[in-house]
Protein backbone atom coordinates (compact mmCIF):
# COMPACT_ATOMS: atom_id res chain seq x y z
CA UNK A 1 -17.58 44.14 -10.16
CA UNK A 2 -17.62 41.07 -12.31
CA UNK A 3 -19.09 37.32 -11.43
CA UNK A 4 -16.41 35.49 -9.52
CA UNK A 5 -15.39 31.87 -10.23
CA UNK A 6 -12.63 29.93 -9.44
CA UNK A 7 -10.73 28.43 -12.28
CA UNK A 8 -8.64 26.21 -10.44
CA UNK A 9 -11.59 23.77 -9.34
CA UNK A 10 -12.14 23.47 -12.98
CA UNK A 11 -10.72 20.44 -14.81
CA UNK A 12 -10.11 21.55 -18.56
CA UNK A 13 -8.45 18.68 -20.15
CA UNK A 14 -10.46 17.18 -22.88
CA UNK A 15 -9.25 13.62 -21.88
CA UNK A 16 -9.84 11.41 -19.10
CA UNK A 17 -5.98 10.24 -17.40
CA UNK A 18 -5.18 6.82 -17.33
CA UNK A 19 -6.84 4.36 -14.85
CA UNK A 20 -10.42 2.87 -13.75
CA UNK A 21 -13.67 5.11 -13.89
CA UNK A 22 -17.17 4.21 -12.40
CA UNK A 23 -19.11 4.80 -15.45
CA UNK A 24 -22.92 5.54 -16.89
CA UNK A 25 -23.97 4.73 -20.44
CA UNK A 26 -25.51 7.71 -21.99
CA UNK A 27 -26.08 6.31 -25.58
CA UNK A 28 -25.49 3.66 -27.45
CA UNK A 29 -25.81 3.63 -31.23
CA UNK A 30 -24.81 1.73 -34.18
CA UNK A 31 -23.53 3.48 -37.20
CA UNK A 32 -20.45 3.80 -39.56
CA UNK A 33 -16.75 4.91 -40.19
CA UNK A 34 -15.55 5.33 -43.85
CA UNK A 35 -18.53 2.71 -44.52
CA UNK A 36 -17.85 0.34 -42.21
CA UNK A 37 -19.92 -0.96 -39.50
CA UNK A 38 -19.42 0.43 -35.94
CA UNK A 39 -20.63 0.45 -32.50
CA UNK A 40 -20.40 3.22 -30.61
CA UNK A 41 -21.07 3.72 -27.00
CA UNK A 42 -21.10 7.12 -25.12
CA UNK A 43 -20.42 7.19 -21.42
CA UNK A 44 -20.07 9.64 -18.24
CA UNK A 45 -18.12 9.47 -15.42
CA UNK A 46 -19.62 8.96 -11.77
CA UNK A 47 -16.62 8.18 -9.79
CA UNK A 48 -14.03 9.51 -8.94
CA UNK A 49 -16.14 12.48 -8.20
CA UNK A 50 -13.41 15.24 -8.87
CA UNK A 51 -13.69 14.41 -12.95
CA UNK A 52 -17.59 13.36 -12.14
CA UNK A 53 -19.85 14.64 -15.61
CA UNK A 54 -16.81 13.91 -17.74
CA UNK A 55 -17.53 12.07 -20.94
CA UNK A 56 -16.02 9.47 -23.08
CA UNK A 57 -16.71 7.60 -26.01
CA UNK A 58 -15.86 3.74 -27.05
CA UNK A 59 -16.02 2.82 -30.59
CA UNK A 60 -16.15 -0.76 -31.38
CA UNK A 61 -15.22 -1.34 -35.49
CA UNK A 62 -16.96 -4.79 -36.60
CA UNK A 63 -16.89 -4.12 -40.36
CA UNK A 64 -14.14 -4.68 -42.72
CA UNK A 65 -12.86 -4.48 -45.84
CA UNK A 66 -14.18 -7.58 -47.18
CA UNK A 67 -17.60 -7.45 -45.29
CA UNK A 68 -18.07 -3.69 -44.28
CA UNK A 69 -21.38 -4.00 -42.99
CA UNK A 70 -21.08 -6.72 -40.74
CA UNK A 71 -23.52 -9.34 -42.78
CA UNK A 72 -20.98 -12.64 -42.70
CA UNK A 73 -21.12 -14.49 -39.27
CA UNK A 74 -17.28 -15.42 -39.41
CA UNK A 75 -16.72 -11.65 -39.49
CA UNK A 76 -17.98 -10.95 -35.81
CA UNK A 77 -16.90 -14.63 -34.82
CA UNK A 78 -13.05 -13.14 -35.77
CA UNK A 79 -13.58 -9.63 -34.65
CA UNK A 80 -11.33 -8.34 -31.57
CA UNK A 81 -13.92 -5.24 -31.46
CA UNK A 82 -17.40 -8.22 -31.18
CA UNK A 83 -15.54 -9.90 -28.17
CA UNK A 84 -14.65 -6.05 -26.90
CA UNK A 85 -18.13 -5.16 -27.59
CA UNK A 86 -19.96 -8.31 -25.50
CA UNK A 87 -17.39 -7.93 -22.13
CA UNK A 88 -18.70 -4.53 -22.78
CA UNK A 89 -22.20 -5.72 -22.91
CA UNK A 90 -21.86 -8.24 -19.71
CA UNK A 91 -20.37 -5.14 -17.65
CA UNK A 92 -24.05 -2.92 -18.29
CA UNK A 93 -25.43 -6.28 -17.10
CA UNK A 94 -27.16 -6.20 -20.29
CA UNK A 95 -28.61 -9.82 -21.18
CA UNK A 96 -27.77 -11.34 -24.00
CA UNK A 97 -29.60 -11.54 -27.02
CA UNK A 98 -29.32 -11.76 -30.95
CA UNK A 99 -31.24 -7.77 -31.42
CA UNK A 100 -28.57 -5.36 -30.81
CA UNK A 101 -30.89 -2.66 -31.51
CA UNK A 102 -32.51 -4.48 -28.29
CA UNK A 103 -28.95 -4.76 -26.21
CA UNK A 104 -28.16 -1.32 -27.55
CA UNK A 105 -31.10 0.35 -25.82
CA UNK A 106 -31.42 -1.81 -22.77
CA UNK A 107 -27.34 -0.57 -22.26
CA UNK A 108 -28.53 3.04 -22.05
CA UNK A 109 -28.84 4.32 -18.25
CA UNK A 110 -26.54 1.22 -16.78
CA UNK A 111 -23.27 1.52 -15.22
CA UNK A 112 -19.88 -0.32 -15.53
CA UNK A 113 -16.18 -0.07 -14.90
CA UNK A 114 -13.83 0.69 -17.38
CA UNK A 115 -10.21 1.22 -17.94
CA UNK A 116 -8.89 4.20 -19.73
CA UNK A 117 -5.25 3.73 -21.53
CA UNK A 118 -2.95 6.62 -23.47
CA UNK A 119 -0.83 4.82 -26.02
CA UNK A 120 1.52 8.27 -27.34
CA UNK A 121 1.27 9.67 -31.28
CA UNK A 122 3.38 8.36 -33.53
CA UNK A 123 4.35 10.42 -36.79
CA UNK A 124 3.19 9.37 -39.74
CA UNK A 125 6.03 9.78 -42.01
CA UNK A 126 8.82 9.10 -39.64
CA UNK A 127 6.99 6.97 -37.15
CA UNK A 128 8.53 9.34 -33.88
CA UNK A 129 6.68 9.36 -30.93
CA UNK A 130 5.13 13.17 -30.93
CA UNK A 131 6.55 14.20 -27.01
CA UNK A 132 3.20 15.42 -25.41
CA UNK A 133 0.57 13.68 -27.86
CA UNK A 134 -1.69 10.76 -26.68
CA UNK A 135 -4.59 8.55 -27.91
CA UNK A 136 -6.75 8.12 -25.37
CA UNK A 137 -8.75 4.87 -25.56
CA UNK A 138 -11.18 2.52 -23.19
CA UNK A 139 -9.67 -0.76 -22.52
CA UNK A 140 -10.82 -3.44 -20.14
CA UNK A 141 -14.48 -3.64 -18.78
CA UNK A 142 -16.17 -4.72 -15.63
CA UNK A 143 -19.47 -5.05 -13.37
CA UNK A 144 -19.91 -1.99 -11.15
CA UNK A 145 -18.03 -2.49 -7.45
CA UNK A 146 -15.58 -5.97 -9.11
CA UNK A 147 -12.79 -3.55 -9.60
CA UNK A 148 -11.12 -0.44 -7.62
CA UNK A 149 -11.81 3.30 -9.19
CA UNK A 150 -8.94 4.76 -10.94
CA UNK A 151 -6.98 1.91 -8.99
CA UNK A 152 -7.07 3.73 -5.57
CA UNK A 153 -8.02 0.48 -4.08
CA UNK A 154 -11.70 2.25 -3.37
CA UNK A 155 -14.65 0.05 -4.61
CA UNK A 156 -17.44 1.67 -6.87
CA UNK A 157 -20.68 2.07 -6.15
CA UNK A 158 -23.72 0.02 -6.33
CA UNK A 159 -25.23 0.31 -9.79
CA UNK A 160 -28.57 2.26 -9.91
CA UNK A 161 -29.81 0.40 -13.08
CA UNK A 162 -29.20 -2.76 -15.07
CA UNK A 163 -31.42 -4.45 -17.63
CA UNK A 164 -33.45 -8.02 -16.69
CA UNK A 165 -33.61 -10.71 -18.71
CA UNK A 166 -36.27 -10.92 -21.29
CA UNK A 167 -36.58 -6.96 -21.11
CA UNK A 168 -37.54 -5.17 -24.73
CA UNK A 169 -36.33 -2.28 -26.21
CA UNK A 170 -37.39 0.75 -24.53
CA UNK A 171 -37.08 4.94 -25.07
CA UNK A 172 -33.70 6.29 -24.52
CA UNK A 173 -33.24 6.85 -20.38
CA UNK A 174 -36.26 4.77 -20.00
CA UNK A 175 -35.35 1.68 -18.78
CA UNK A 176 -35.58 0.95 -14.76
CA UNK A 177 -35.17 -2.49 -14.13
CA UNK A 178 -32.22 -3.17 -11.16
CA UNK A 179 -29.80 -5.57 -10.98
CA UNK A 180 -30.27 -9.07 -8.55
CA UNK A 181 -28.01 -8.86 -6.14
CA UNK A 182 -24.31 -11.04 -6.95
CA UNK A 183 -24.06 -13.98 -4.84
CA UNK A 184 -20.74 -14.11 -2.78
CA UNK A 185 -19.98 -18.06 -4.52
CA UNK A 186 -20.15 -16.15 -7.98
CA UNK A 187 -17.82 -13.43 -7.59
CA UNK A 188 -15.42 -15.91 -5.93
CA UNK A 189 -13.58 -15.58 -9.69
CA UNK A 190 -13.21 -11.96 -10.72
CA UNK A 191 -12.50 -11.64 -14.81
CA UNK A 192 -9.53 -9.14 -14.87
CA UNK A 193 -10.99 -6.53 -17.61
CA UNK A 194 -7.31 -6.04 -18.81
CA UNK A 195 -6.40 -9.37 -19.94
CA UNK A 196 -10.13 -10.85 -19.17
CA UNK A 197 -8.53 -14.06 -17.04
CA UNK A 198 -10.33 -15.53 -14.34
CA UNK A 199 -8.01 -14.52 -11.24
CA UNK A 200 -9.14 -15.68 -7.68
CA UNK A 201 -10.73 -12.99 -5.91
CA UNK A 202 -8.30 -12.76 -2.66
CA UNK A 203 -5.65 -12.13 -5.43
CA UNK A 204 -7.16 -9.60 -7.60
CA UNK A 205 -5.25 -6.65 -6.54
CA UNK A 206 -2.35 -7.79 -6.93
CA UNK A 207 -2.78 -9.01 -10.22
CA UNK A 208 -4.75 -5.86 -11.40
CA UNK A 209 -1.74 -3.95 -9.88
CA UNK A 210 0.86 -5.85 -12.07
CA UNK A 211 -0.84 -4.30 -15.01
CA UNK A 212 -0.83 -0.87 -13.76
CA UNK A 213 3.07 -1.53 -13.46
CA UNK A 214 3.72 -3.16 -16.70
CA UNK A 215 1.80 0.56 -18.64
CA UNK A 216 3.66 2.27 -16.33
CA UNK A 217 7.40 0.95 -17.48
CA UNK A 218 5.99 0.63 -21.10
């Protein structure tokens, strides 16, 4: 007789569903689409456990067609993907700093929340939406335990590792410093990671739920 398993504990979609995800940063590289300047940042899931070990990727595209590798200030002052890529940044807890090789490696091993969104396929030629097709994308970031996991209302967990300020680059899964705990006056505001307002705190769900509803009738 054969090895027994049981196939229906075993998630085989390649994509993570729609909503919020407890998160670890595996990697974080820079590199380059069709010669332009990208950021890319790989991450696994830690909450909710039944998808825990899942991976997903966020690419943030700073070059251009004008400046493809970045060099020109204005280019990352005008960049939708730089802003993206620093709320990213703030979520890891990852200080600030003009060496992104620096940020980049001090990310690596911190956790955050993020927000996944499907936006559906659109043909090329025709522009129909392809029934059944999705992009699957990472939109919205936030500090560990600021927003509910997948939106069930249940708070993530305390993050095991953030950088410190003044920390140097270190080897890949190196780092160890831990986040200070938040005092309660600074988390008064919460920055929704949808639409990155400040919203007061004893309001927060129910703004962060008014976004779940406006996907959901999209």
């Amino acid at each position: 007789m054969g090895r027994k398993w049981n196939p229906d504990e075993i998630n085989d979609s390649p994509d993570l569903s729609p909503g919020t995800y407890h998160v670890r940063c595996l990697e974080f590289t820079e590199g380059e689409v069709n010669g332009r300047l990208v950021y890319r940042g790989n991450f696994e899931v830690i909450e909710p456990t039944d998808v825990a070990g899942m991976r997903q990727s966020a690419t943030f595209f700073i070059g251009t067609e004008d400046d493809p590798e970045g060099n020109d200030p204005k280019t990352w002052q005008n960049s939708i993907a730089a802003k993206d890529l620093k709320r990213c940044f703030k979520a890891l807890r990852v200080p600030m700093g003009s060496d992104l090789d620096v940020m980049c490696s001090n990310a690596v091993g911190s956790e955050c929340v993020f927000k996944i969104v499907q936006t559906p396929r659109k043909d090329k030629a025709s522009g129909a939406i392809i029934p059944g097709e999705f992009y699957t994308n990472v939109r919205g970031w936030a500090e560990v335990g600021m927003v509910p996991v997948n939106a069930s209302g249940k708070p993530a967990g305390t993050p095991v590792k953030a950088a410190t300020p003044g920390a140097s680059a270190s080897p890949v899964g190196k780092t160890t410093a831990t986040a200070k705990a938040i005092p309660k006056a600074a988390v008064s505001m919460l920055e929704c990671p949808v639409c990155q307002e400040s919203v007061p705190k004893a309001g927060f769900e129910a703004h962060y739920n008014k976004h779940e509803l406006e996907e959901a009738e999209a």
